[in-house]
N, C-alpha and C. Protein backbone atom coordinates (compact mmCIF):
# COMPACT_ATOMS: atom_id res chain seq x y z
N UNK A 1 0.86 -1.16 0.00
CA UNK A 1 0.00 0.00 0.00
C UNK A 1 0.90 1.22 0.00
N UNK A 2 0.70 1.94 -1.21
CA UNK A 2 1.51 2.87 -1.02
C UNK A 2 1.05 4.43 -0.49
N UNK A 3 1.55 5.33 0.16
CA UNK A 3 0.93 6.42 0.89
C UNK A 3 1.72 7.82 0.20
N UNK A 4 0.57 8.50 -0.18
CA UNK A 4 1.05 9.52 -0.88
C UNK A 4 0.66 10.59 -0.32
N UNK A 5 0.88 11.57 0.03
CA UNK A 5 0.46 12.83 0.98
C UNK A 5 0.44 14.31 0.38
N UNK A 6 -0.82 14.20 -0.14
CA UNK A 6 -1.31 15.03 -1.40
C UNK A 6 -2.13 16.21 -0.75
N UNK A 7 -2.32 16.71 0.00
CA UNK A 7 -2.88 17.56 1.13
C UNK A 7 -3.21 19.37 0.55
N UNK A 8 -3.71 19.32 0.46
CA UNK A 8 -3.98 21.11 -0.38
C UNK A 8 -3.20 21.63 0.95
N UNK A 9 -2.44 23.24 0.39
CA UNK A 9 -2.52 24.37 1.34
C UNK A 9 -3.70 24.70 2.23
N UNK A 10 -5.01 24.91 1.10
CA UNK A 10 -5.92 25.26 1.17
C UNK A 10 -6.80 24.74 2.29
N UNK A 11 -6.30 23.07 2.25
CA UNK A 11 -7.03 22.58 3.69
C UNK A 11 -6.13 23.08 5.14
N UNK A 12 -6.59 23.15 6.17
CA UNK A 12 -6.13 23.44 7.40
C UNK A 12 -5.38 22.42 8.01
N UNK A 13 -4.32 22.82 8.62
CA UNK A 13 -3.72 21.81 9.32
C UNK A 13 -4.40 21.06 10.47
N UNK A 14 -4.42 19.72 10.85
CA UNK A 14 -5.49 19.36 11.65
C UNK A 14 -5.31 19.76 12.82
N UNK A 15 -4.11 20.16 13.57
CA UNK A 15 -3.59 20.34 14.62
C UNK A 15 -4.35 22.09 15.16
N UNK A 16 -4.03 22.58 14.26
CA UNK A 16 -4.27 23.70 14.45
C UNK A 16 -4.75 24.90 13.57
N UNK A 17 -5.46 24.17 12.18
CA UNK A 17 -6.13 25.19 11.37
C UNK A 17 -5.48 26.39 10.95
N UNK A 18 -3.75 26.59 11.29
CA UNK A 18 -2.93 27.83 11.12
C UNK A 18 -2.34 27.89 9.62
N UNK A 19 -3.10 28.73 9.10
CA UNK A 19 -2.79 28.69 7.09
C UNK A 19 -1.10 28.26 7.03
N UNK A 20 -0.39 28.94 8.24
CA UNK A 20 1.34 28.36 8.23
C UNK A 20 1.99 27.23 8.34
N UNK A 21 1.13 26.21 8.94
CA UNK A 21 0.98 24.77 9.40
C UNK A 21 0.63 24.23 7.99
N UNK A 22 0.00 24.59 7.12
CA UNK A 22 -0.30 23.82 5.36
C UNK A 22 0.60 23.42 4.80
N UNK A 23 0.46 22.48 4.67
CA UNK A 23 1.31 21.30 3.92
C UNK A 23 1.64 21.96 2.43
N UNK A 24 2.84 22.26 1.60
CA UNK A 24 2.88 22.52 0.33
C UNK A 24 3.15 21.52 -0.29
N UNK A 25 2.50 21.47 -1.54
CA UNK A 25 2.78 20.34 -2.69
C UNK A 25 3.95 20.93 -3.95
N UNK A 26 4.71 20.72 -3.99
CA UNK A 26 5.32 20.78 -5.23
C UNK A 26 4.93 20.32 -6.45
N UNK A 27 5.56 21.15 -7.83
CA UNK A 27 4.94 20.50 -9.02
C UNK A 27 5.25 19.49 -9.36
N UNK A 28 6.76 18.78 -9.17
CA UNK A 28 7.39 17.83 -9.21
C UNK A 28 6.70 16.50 -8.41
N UNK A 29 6.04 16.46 -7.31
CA UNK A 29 5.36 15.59 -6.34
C UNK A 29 4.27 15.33 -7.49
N UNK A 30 3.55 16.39 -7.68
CA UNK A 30 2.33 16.40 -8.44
C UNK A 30 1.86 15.83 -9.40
N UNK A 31 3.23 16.01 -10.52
CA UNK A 31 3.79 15.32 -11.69
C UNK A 31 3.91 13.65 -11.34
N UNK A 32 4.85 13.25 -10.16
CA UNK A 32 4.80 11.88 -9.85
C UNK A 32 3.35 11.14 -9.74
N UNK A 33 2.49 11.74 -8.85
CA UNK A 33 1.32 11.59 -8.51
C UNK A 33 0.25 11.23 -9.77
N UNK A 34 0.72 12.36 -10.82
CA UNK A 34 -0.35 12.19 -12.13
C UNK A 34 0.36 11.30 -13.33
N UNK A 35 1.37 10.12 -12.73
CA UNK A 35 1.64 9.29 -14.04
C UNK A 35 0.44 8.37 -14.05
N UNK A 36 0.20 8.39 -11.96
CA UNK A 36 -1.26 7.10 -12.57
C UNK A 36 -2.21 7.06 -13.56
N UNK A 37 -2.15 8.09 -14.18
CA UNK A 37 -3.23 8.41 -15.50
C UNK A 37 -2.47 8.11 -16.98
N UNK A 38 -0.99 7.57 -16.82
CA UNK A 38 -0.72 7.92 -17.74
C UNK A 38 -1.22 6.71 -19.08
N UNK A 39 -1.58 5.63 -18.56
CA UNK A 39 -2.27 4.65 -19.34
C UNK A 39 -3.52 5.18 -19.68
N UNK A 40 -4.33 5.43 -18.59
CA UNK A 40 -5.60 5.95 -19.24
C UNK A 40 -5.98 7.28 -19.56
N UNK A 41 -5.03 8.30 -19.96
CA UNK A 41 -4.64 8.74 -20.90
C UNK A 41 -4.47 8.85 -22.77
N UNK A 42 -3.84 7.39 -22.26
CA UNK A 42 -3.29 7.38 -23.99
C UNK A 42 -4.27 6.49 -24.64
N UNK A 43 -5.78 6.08 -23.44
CA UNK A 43 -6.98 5.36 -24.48
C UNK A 43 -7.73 6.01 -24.73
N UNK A 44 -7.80 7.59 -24.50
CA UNK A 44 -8.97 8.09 -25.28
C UNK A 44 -8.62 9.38 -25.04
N UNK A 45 -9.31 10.60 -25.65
CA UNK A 45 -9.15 12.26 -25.69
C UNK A 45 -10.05 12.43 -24.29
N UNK A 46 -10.06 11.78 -23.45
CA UNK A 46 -10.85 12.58 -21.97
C UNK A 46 -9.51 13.14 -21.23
N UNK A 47 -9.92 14.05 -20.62
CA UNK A 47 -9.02 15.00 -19.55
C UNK A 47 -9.67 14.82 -18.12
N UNK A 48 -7.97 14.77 -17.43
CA UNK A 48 -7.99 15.04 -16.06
C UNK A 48 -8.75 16.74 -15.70
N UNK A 49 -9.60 16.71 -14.43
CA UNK A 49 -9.89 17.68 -14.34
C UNK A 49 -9.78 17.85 -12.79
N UNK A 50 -9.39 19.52 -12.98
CA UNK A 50 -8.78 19.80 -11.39
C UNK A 50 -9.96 21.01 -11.08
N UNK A 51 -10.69 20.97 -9.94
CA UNK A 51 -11.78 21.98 -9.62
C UNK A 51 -10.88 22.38 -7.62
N UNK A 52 -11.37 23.70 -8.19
CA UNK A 52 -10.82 24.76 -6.63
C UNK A 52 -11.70 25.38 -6.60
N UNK A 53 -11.95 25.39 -4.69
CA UNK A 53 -12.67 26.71 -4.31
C UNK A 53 -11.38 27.64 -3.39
N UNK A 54 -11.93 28.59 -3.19
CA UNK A 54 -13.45 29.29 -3.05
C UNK A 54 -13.81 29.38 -5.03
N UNK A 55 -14.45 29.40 -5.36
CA UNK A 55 -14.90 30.13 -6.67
C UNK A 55 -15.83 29.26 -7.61
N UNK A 56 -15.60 27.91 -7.52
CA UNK A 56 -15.65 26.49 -7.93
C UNK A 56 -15.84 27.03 -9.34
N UNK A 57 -14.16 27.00 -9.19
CA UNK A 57 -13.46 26.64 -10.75
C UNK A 57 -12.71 25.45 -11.30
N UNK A 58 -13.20 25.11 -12.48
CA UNK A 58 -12.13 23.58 -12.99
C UNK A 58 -11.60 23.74 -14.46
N UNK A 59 -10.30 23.41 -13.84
CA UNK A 59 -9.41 23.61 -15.28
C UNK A 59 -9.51 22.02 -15.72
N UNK A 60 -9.21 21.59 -17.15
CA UNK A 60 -9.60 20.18 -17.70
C UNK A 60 -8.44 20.49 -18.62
N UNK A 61 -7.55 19.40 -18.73
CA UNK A 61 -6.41 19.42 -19.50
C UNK A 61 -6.24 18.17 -20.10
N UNK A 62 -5.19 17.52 -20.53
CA UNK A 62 -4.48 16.31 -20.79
C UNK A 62 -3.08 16.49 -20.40
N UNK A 63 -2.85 17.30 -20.33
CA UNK A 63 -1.24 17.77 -20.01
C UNK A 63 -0.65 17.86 -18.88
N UNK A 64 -0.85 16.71 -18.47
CA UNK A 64 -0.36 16.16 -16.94
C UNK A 64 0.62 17.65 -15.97
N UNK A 65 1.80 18.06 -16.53
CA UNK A 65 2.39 19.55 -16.53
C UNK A 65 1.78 20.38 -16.07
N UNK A 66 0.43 20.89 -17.21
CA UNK A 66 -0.47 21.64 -16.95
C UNK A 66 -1.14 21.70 -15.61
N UNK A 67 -1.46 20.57 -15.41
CA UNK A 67 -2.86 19.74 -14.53
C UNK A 67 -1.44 20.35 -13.14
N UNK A 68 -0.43 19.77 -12.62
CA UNK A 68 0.30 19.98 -11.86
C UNK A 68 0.92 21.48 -11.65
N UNK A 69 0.92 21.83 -12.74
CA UNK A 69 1.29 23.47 -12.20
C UNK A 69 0.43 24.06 -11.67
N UNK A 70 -0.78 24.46 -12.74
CA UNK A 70 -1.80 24.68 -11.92
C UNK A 70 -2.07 24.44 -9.98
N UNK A 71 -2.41 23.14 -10.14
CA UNK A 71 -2.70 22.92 -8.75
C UNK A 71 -1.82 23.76 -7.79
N UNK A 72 -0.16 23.72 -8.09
CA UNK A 72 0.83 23.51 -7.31
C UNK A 72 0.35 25.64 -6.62
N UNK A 73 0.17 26.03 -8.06
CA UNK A 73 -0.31 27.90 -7.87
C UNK A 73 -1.56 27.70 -7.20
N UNK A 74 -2.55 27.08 -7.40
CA UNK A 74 -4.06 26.91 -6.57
C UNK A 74 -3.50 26.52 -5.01
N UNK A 75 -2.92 26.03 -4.70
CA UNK A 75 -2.38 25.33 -3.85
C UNK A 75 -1.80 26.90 -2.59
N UNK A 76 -0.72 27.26 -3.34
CA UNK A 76 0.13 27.81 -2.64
C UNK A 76 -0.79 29.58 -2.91
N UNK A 77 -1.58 29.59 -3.45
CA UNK A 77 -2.56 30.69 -3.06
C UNK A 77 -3.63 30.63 -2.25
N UNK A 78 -3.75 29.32 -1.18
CA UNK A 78 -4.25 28.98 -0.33
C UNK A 78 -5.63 28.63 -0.64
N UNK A 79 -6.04 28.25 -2.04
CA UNK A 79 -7.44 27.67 -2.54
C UNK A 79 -7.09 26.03 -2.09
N UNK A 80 -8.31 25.18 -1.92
CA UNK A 80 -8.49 23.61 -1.97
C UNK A 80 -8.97 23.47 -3.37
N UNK A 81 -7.63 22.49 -3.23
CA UNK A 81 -7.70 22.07 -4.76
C UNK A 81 -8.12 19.81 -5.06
N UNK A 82 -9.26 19.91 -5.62
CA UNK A 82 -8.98 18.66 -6.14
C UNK A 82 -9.22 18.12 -7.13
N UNK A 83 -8.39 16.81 -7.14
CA UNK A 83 -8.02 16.42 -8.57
C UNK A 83 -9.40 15.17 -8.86
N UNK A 84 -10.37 15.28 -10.39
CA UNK A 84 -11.01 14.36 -10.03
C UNK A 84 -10.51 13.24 -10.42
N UNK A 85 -10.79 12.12 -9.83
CA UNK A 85 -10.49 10.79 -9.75
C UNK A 85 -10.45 9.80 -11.57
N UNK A 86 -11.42 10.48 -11.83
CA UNK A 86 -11.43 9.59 -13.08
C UNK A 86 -11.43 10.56 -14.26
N UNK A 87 -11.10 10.05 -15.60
CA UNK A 87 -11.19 11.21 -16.60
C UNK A 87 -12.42 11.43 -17.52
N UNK A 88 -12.65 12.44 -17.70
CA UNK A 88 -13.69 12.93 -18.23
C UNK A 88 -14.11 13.57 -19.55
N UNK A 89 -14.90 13.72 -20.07
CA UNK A 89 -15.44 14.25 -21.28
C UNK A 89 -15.34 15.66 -21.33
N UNK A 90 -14.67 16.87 -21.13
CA UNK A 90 -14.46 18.09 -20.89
C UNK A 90 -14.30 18.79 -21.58
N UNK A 91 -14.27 19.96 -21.63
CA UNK A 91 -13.72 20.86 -22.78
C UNK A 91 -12.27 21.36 -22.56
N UNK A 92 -11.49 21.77 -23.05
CA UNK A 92 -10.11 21.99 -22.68
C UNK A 92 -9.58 23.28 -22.30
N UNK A 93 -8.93 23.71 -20.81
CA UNK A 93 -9.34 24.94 -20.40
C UNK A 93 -9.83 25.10 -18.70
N UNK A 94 -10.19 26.25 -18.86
CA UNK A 94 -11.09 26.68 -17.58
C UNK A 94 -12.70 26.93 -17.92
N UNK A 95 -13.23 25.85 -16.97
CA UNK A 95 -14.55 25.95 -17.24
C UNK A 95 -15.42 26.31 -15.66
N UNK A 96 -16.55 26.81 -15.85
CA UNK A 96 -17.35 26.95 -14.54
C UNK A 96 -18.11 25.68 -14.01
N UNK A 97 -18.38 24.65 -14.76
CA UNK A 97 -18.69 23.78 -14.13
C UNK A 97 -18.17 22.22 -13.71
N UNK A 98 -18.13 21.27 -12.79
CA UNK A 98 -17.13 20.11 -12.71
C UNK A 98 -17.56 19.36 -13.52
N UNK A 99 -16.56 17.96 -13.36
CA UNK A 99 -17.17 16.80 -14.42
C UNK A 99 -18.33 15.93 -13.59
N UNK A 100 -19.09 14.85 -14.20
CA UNK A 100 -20.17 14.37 -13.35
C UNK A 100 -20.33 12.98 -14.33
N UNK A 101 -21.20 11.91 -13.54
CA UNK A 101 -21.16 10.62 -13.44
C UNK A 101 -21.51 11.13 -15.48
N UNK A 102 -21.95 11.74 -16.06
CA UNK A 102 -22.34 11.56 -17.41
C UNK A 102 -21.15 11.54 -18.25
N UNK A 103 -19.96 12.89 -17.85
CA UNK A 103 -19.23 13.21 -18.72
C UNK A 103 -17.60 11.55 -18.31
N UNK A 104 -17.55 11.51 -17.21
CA UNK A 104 -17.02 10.30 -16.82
C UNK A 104 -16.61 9.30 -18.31
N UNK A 105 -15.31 9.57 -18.83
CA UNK A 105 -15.22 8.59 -19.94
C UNK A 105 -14.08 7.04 -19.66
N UNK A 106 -12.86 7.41 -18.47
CA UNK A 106 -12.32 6.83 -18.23
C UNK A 106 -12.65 6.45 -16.63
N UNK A 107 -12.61 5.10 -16.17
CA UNK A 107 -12.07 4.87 -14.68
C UNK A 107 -10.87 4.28 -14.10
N UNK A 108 -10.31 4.56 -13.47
CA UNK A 108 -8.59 4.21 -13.07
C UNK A 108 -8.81 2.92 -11.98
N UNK A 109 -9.62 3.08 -10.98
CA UNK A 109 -10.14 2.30 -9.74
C UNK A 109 -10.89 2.81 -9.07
N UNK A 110 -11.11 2.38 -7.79
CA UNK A 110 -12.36 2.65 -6.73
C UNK A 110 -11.30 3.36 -6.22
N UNK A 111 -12.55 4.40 -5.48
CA UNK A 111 -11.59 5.19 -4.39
C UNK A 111 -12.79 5.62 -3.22
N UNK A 112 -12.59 5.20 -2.38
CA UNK A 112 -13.20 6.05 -1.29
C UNK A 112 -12.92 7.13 0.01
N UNK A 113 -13.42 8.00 0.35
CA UNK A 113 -12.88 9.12 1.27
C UNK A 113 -13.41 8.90 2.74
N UNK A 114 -12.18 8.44 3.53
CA UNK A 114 -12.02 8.22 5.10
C UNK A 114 -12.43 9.57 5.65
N UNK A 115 -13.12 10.08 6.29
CA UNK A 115 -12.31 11.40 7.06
C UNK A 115 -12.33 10.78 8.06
N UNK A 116 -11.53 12.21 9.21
CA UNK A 116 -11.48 12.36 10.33
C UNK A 116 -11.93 13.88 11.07
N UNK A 117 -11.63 13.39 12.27
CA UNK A 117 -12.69 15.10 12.61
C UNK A 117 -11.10 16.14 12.56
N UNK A 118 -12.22 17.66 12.38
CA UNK A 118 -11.17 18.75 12.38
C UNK A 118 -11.55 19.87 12.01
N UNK A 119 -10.92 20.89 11.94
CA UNK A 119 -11.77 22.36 11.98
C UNK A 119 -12.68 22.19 10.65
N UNK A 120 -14.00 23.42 10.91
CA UNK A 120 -14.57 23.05 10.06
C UNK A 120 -15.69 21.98 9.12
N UNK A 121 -15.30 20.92 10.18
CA UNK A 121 -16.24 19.76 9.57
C UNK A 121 -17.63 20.28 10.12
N UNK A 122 -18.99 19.70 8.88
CA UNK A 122 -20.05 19.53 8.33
C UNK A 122 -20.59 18.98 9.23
N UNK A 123 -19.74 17.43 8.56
CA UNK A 123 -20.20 16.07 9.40
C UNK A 123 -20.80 16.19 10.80
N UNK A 124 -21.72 15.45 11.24
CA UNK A 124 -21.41 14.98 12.46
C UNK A 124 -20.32 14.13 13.17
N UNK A 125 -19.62 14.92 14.54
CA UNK A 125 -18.41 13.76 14.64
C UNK A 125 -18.61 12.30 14.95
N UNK A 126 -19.88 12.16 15.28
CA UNK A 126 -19.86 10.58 15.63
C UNK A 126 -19.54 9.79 14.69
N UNK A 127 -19.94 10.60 12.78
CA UNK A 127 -19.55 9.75 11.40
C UNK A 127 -18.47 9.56 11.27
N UNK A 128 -17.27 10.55 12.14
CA UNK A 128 -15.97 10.50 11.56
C UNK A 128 -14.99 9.74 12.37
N UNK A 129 -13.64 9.38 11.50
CA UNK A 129 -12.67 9.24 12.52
C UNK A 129 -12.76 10.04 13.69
N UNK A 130 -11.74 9.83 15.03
CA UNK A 130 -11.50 10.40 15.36
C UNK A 130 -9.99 11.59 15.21
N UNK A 131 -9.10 10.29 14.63
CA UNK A 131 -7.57 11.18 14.29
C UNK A 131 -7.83 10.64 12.70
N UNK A 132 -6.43 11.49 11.81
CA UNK A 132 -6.15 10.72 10.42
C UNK A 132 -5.80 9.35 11.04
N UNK A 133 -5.04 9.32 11.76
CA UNK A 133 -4.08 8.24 11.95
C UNK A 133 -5.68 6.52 11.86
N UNK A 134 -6.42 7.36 12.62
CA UNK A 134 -7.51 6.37 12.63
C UNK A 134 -8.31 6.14 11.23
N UNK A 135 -8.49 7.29 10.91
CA UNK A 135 -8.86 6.61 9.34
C UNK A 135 -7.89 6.40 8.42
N UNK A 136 -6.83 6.30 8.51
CA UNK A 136 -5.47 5.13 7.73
C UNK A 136 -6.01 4.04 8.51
N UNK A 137 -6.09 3.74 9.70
CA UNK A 137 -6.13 2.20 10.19
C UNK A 137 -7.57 1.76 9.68
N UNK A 138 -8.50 2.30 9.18
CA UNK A 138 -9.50 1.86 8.57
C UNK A 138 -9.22 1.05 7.41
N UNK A 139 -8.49 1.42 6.81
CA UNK A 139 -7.60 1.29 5.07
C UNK A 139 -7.27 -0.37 5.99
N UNK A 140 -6.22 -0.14 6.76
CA UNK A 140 -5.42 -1.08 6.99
C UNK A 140 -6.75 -2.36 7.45
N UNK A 141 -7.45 -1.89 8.30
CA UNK A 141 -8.22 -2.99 8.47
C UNK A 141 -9.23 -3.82 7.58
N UNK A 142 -9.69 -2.58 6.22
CA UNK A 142 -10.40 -3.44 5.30
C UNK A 142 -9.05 -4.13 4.61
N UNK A 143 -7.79 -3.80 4.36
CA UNK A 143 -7.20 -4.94 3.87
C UNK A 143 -6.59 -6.45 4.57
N UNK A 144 -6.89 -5.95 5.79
CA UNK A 144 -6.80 -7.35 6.74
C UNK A 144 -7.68 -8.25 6.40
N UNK A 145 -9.01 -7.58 6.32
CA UNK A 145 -10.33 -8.50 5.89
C UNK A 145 -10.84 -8.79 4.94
N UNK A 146 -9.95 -8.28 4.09
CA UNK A 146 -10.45 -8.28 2.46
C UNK A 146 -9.88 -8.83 1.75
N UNK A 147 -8.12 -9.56 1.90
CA UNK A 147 -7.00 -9.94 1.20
C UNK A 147 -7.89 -11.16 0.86
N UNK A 148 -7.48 -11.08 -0.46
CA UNK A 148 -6.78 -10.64 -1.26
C UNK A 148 -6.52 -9.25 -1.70
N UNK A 149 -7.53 -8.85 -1.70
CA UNK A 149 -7.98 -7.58 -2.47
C UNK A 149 -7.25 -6.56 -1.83
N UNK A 150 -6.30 -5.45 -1.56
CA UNK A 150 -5.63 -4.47 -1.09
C UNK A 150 -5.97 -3.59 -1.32
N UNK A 151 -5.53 -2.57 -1.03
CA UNK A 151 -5.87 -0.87 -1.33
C UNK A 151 -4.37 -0.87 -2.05
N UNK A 152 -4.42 -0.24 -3.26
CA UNK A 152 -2.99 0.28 -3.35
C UNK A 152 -2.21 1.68 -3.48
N UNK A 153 -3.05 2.53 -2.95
CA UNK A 153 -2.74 3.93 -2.70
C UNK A 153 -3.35 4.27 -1.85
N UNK A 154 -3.04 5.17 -0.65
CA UNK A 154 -3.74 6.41 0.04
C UNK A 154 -3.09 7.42 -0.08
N UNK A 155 -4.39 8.22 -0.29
CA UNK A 155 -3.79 9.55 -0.14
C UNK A 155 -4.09 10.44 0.67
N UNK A 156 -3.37 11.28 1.46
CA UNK A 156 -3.95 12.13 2.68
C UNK A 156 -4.38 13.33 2.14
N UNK A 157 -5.28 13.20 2.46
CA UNK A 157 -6.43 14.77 2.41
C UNK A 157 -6.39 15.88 3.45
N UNK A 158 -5.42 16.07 4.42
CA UNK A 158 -5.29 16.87 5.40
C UNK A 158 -6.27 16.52 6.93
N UNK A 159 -7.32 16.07 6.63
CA UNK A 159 -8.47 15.68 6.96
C UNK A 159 -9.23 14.17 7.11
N UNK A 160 -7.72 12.98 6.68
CA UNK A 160 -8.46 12.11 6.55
C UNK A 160 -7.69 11.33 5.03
N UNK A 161 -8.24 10.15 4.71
CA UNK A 161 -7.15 10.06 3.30
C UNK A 161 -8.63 9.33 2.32
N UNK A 162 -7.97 9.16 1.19
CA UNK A 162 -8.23 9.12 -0.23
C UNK A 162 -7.91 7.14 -0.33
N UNK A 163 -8.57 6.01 0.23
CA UNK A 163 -8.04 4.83 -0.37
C UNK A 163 -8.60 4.72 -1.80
N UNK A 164 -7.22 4.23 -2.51
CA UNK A 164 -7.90 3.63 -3.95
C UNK A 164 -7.13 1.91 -4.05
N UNK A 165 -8.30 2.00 -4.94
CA UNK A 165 -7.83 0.04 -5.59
C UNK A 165 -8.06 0.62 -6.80
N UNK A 166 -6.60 0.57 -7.53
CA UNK A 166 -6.25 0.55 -8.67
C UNK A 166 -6.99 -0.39 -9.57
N UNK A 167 -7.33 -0.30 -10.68
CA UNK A 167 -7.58 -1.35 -11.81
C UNK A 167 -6.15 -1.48 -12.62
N UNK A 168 -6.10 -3.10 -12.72
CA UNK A 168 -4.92 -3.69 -13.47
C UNK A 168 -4.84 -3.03 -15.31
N UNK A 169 -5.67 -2.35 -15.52
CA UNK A 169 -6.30 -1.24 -16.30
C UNK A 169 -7.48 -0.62 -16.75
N UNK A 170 -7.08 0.74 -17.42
CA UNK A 170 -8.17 1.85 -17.44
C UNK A 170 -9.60 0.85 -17.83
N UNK A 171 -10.55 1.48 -17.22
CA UNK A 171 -11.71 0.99 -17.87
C UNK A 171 -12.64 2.05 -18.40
N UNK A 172 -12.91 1.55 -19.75
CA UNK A 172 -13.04 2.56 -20.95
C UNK A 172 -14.82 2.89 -20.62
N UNK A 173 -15.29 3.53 -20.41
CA UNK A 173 -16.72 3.41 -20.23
C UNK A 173 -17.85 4.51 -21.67
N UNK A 174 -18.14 3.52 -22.32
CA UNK A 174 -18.43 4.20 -23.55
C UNK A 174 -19.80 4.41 -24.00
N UNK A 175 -20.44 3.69 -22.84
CA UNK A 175 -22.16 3.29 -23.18
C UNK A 175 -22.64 4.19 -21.88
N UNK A 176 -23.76 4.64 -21.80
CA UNK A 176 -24.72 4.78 -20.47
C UNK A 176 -24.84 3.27 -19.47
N UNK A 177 -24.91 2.28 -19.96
CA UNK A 177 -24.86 0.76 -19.54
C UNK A 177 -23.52 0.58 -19.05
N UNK A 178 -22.47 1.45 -19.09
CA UNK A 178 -20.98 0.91 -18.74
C UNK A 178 -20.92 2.02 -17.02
N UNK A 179 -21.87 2.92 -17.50
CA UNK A 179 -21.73 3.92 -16.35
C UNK A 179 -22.40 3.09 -14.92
């Protein structure tokens, strides 16, 4: 399981919500982070798309570069930035609205979002972790109970992490019936 610690500026540090405490991402990290696309990529013209608030804006690229600089400036201008999970049917650019289960042309794997409690949360805390550390051991415990099957990435969200189960490859989704 590998752990990648992908954390916006933009989110608060859990400790103490102090914008100085924010984790920075480099473009270079970012770049590593976005080869997982690089197969499903090269099966079809859908783009990665990156949406930030405050403003809820999303840039849609193919240009992995692009997709990472961006963020790395969204990032370090203290917006939350995220990357969506699967690639999409988009226009190329900055657009006002995100991608959604329709425009969805590629899927990479499952991914689901652990949190934990911390400034700011919605949630009720009884739904959440209580530390990150506890929702990583969530990860760890569905793969105790699940092996074969593993998680093979987390990623920390500042707040909690990101497990995915990779697909051994992209899956092309081309029908309404594939969605």
């Amino acid at each position: 399981m590998q752990i990648c610690n992908s954390s916006s500026p933009g989110l608060a540090a859990a400790d103490t919500g102090a914008a100085e405490d924010r984790p920075l991402i480099s473009t270079p990290d970012i770049e590593h982070f976005l080869h997982i696309y690089d197969e499903a990529l090269a099966t079809c013209g859908a783009k990665l798309g990156l949406f930030s608030l405050p403003g809820a804006a999303t840039f849609a690229s193919r240009d992995t570069g692009a997709i990472a600089r961006r963020a790395a400036r969204l990032s370090g201008d203290q917006r939350e930035v995220y990357l969506h999970i699967h690639l999409h049917d988009l226009s190329e650019g900055e657009l006002s609205h995100r991608g959604s289960v329709d425009s969805v042309r590629v899927a990479i794997g499952l991914f689901s979002d652990v949190d934990a409690r911390g400034p700011q949360r919605k949630k009720p805390p009884e739904t959440l972790c209580p530390t990150v550390e506890d929702a990583v051991s969530v990860v760890e415990q569905f793969n105790a109970l699940y092996s074969p099957l593993q998680v093979s990435l987390v990623i920390g969200s500042g707040h909690g992490c990101y497990p995915a189960i990779l697909f051994k490859e992209p899956l092309v989704l081309t029908t309404p019936e594939d969605k």
